[in-house]
Protein backbone atom coordinates (compact mmCIF):
# COMPACT_ATOMS: atom_id res chain seq x y z
CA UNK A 1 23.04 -5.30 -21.30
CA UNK A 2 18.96 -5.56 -20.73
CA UNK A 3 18.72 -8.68 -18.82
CA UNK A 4 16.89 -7.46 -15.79
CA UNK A 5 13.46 -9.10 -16.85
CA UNK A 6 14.67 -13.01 -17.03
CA UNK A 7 16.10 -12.35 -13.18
CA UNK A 8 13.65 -9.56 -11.58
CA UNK A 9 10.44 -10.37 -13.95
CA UNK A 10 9.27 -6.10 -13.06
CA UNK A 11 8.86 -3.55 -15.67
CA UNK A 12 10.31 -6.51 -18.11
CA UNK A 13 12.66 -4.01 -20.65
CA UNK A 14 15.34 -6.57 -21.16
CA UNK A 15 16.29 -10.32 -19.94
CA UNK A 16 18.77 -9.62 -17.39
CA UNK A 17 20.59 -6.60 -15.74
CA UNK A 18 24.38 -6.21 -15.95
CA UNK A 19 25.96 -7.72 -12.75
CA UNK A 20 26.73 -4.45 -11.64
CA UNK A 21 23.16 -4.11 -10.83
CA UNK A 22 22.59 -7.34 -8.56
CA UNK A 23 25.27 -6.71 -6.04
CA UNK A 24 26.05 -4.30 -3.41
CA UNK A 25 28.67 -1.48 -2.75
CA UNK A 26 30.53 -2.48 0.52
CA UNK A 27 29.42 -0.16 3.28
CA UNK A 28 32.25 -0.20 5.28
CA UNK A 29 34.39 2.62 5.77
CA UNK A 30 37.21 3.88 4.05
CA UNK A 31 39.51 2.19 6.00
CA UNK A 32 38.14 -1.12 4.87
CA UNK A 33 37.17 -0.95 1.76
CA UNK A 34 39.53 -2.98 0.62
CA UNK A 35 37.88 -5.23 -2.17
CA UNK A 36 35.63 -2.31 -3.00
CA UNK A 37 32.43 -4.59 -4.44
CA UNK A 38 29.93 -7.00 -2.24
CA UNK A 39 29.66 -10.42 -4.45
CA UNK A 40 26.06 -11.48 -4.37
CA UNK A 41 25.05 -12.45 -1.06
CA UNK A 42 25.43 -16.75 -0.64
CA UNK A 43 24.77 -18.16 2.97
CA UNK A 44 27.32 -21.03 0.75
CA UNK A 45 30.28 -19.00 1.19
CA UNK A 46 30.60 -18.65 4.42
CA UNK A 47 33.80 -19.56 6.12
CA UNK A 48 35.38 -19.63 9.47
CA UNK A 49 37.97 -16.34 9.94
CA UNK A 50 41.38 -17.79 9.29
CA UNK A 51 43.96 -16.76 12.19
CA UNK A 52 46.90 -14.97 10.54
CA UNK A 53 50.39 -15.15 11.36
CA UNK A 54 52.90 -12.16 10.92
CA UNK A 55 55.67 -11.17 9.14
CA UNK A 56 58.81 -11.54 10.64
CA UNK A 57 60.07 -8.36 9.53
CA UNK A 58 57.80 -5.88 8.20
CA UNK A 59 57.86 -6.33 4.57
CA UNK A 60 59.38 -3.21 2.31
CA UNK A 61 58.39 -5.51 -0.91
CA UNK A 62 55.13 -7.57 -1.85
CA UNK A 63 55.80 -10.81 -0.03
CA UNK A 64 53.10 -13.69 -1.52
CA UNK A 65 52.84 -16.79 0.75
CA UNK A 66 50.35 -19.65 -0.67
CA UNK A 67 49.15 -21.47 2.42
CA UNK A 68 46.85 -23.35 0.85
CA UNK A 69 47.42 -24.81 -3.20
CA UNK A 70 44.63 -23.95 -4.95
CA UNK A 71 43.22 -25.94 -8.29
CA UNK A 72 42.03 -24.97 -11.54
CA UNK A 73 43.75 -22.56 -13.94
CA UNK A 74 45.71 -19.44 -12.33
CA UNK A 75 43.95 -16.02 -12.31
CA UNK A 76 45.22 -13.81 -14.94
CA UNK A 77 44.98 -10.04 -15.25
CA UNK A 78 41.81 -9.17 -16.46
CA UNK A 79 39.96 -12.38 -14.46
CA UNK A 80 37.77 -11.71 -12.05
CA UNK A 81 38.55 -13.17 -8.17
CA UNK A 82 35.92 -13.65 -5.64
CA UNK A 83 37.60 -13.81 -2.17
CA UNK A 84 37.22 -14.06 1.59
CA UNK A 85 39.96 -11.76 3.42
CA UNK A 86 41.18 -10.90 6.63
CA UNK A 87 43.10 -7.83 6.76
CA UNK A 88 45.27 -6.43 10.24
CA UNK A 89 48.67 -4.15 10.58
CA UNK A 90 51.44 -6.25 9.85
CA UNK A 91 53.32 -4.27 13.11
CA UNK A 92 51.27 -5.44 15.70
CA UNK A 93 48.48 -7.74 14.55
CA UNK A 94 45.45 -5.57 14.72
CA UNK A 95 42.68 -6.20 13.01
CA UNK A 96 40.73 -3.29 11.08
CA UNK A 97 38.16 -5.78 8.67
CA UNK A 98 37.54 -8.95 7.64
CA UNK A 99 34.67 -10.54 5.58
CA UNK A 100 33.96 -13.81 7.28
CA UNK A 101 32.06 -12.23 9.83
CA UNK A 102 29.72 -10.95 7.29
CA UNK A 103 29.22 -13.56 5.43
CA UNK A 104 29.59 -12.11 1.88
CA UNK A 105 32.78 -12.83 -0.30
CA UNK A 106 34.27 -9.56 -2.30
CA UNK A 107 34.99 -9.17 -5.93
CA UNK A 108 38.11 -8.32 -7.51
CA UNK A 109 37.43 -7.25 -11.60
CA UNK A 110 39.18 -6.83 -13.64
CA UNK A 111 42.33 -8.08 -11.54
CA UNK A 112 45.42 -6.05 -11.91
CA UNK A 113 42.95 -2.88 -12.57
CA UNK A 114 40.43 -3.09 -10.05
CA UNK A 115 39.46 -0.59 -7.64
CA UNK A 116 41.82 -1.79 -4.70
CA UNK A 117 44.88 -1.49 -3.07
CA UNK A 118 47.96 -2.43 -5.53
CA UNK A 119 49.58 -5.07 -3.40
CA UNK A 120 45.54 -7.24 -4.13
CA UNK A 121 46.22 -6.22 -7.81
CA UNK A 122 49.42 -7.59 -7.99
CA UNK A 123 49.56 -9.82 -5.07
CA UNK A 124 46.19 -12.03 -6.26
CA UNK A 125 47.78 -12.91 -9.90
CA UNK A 126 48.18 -16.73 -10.24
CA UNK A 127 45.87 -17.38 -7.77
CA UNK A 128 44.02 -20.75 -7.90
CA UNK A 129 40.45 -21.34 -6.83
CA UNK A 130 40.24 -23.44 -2.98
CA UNK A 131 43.48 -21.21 -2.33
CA UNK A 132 44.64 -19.55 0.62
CA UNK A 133 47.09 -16.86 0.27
CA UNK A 134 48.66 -14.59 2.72
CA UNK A 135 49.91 -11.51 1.39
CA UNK A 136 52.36 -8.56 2.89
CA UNK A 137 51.94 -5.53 1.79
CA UNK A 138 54.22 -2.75 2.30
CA UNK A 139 52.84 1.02 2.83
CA UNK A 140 53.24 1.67 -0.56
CA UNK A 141 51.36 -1.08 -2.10
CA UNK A 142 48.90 -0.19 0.58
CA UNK A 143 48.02 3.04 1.75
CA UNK A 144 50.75 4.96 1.67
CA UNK A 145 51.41 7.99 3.97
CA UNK A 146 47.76 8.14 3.96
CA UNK A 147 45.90 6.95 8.00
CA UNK A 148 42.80 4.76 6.95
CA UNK A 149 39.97 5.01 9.81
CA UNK A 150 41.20 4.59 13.52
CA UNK A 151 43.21 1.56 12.58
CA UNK A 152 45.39 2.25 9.49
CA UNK A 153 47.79 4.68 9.98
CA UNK A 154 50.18 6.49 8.24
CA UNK A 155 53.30 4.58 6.61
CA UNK A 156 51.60 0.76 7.98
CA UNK A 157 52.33 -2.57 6.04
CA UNK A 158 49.22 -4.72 5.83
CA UNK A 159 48.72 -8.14 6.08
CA UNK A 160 45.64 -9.97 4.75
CA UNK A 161 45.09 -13.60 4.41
CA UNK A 162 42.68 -14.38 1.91
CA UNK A 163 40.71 -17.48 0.67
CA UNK A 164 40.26 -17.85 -2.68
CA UNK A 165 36.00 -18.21 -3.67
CA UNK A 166 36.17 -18.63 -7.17
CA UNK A 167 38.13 -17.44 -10.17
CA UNK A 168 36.01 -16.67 -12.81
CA UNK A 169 38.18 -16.46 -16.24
CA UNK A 170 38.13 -13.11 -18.60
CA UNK A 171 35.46 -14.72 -21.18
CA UNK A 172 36.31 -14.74 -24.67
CA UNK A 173 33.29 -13.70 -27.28
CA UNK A 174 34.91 -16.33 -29.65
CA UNK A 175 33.61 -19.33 -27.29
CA UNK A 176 30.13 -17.94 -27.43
CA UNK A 177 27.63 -20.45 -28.70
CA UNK A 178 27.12 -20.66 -32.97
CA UNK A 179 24.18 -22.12 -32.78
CA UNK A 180 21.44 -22.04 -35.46
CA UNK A 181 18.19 -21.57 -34.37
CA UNK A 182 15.06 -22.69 -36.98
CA UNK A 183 11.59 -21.36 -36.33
CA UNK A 184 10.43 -23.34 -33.63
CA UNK A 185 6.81 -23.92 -32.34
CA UNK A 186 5.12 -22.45 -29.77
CA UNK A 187 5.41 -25.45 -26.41
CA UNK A 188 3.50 -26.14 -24.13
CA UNK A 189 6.30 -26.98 -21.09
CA UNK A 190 9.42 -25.92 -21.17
CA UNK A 191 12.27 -28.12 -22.76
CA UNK A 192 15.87 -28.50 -22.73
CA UNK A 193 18.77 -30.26 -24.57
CA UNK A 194 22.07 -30.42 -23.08
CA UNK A 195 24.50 -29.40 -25.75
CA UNK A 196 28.21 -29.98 -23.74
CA UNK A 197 27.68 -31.94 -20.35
CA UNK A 198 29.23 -30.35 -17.98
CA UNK A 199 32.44 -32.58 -15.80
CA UNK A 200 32.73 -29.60 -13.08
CA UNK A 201 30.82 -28.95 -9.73
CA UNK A 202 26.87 -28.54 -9.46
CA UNK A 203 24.75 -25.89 -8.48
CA UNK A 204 24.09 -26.26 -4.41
CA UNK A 205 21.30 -24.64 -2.37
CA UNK A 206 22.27 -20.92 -1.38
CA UNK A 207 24.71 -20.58 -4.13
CA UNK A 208 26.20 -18.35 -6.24
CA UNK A 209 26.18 -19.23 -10.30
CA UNK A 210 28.20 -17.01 -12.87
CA UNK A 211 26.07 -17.93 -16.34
CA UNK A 212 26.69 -16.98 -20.17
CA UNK A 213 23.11 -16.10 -21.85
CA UNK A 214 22.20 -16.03 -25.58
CA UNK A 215 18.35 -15.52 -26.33
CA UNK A 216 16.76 -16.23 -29.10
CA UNK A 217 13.07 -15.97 -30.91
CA UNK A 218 11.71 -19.36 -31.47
CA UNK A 219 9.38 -17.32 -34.16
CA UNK A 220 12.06 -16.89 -36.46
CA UNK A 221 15.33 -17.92 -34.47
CA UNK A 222 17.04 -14.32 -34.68
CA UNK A 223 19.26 -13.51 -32.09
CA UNK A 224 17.67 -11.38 -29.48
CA UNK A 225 20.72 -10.42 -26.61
CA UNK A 226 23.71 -12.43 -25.35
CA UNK A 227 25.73 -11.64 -22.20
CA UNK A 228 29.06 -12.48 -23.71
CA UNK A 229 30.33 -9.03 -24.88
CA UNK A 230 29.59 -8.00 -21.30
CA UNK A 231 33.12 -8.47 -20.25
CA UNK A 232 31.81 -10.92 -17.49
CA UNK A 233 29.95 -13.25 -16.63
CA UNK A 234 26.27 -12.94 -15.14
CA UNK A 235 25.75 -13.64 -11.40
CA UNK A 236 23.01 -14.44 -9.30
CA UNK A 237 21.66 -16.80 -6.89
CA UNK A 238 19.12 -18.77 -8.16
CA UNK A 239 16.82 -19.41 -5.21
CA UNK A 240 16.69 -16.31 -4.28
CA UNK A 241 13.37 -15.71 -4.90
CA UNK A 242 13.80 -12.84 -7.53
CA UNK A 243 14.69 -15.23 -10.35
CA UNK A 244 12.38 -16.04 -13.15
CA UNK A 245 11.04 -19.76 -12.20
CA UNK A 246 11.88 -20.59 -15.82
CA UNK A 247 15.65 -19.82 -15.62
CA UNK A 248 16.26 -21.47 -12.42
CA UNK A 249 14.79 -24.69 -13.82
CA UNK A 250 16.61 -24.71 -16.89
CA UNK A 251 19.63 -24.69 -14.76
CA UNK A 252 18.66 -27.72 -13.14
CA UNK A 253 21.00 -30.17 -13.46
CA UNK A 254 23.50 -28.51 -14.93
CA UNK A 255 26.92 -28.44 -13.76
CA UNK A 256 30.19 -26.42 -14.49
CA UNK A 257 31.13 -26.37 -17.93
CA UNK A 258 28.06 -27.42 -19.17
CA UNK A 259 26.14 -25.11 -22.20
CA UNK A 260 22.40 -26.04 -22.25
CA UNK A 261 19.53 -24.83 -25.03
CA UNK A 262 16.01 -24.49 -23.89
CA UNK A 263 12.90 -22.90 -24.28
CA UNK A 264 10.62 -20.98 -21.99
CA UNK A 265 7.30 -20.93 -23.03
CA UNK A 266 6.02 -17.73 -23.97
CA UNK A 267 3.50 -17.03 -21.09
CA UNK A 268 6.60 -17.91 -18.54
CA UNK A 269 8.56 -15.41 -19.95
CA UNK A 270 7.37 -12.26 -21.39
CA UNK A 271 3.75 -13.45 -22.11
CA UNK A 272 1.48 -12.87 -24.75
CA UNK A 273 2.32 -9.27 -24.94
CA UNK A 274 6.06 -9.98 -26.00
CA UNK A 275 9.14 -7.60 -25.69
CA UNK A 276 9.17 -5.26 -28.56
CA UNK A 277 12.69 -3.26 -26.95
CA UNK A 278 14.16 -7.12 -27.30
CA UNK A 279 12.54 -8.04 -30.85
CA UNK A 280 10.72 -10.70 -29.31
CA UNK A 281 7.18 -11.05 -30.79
CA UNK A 282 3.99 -11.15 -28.99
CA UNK A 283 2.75 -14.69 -28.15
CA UNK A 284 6.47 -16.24 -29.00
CA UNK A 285 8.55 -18.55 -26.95
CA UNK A 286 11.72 -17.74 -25.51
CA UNK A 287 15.10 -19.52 -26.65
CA UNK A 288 17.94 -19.66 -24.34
CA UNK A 289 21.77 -21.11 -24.93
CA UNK A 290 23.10 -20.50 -21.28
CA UNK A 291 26.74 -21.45 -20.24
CA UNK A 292 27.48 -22.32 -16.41
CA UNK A 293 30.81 -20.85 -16.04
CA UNK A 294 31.33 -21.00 -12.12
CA UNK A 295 29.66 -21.69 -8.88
CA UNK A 296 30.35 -20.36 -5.69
């Protein structure tokens, strides 16, 4: 993946960097570090801190309790789940992190093998986006024998609630875009053509968007890069000020589902020098197929 130049336009040796690059290792401690990765930073997603209500009985299985019915399809193994959590000790109700306060939704990828505890890897499966689940977590789903800062200690159940951000779908390569390309002439403004319309929600202020990218020559119309082998989805917030102007007006407009061609004209992308690591020409426009898979 080389994508860092179409969202951070420094140093331009590619069009965009992997996701994995654009967000942020939580810095909490070990006792918290629960979802393991920051999503990129929304003021969108905040959300009051749910209260949560415990167990009866501390649970000795995983004990799943949907609060709140989500909609959309179910997340799968392999999905990735952006969530909001509280977390406290189901014994006595005290609270050792939460993610409201700070304003920044984790990430869960690839669910059922991500870097957290096992009762979020098997307790988020069939989760639905809008959903609020509360889950119970015995000690060994959790931590185990093993104390977790000055909260966590040894042998403790753990009960989050959790709301449900956004599920973003495993994608498949065989959905990516077939489009042919034909030499196409140098513009003068940039231009677009909606190629599917998109029927789901559109792109707020302060969000978060999760995008598909193919890029193309318009010198010859070869291929150049395209996001979809990535195993996920790219994400970034569009007005945060780091985005190429040109990519966050093509996605102008655009809401979920949609898949949108246009071009960037050459001196609003790489100029006239071109990108000879990418293929692209010097003095050659810039063709983009871009999918809006989620926003949060």
């Amino acid at each position: 993946m080389r994508f860092r130049a179409i969202l951070i336009p420094v140093a331009a040796l590619g069009l965009l960097a992997s996701c994995g690059d654009s967000t942020a290792t939580s810095s909490t401690s070990d006792a918290t570090t629960i979802a393991g990765t920051a999503a990129p930073t929304s003021v969108a997603n905040a959300l009051p801190k749910p209260p949560v209500e415990l167990p009866a009985t501390l649970p000795t299985e995983l004990v799943i309790t949907d609060l709140t019915a989500g909609t959309g399809p179910a997340a799968a193994a392999g999905d990735k789940v952006v969530v909001h959590y509280v977390g406290v000790r189901s014994a006595d109700g005290t609270e050792f992190d939460n993610s409201y306060d700070r304003g920044t939704p984790f990430e869960v990828a690839p669910l059922g093998t991500a870097s957290v505890i096992d009762g979020w890897n098997q307790g988020l499966i069939g989760v639905k986006q809008g959903g609020r689940r509360q889950l119970d977590i015995p000690a060994g789903l959790a931590y185990g024998d093993s104390p977790r800062g000055d909260v966590i200690k040894a042998g403790d159940a753990l009960t989050f609630v959790l709301d449900v951000v956004v599920v973003i779908p495993t994608p498949d390569p065989a959905d990516a875009p077939t489009a042919s390309i034909p030499p196409t002439p140098n513009q003068p403004t940039q231009t677009f053509t909606d190629l599917v319309v998109g029927d789901g929600a559109g792109i707020n202020p302060g969000q978060t968007v999760a995008v598909q990218l193919v890029a193309y020559s318009a010198a010859d119309g070869k291929q150049l890069q395209s996001s979809w082998g990535a195993g996920a989805p790219l994400q970034f917030v569009p007005d945060d000020g780091q985005t190429l102007p040109a990519l966050v007006k093509g996605l102008e407009g655009m809401k979920v589902g949609g898949r949108r061609q246009f071009i960037i004209p050459f001196a609003e992308a790489f100029g006239p020098e071109g990108n000879a690591e990418l293929g692209l020409p010097a003095s050659t426009d810039l063709i983009m197929v871009l999918d809006l898979i989620a926003v949060y």
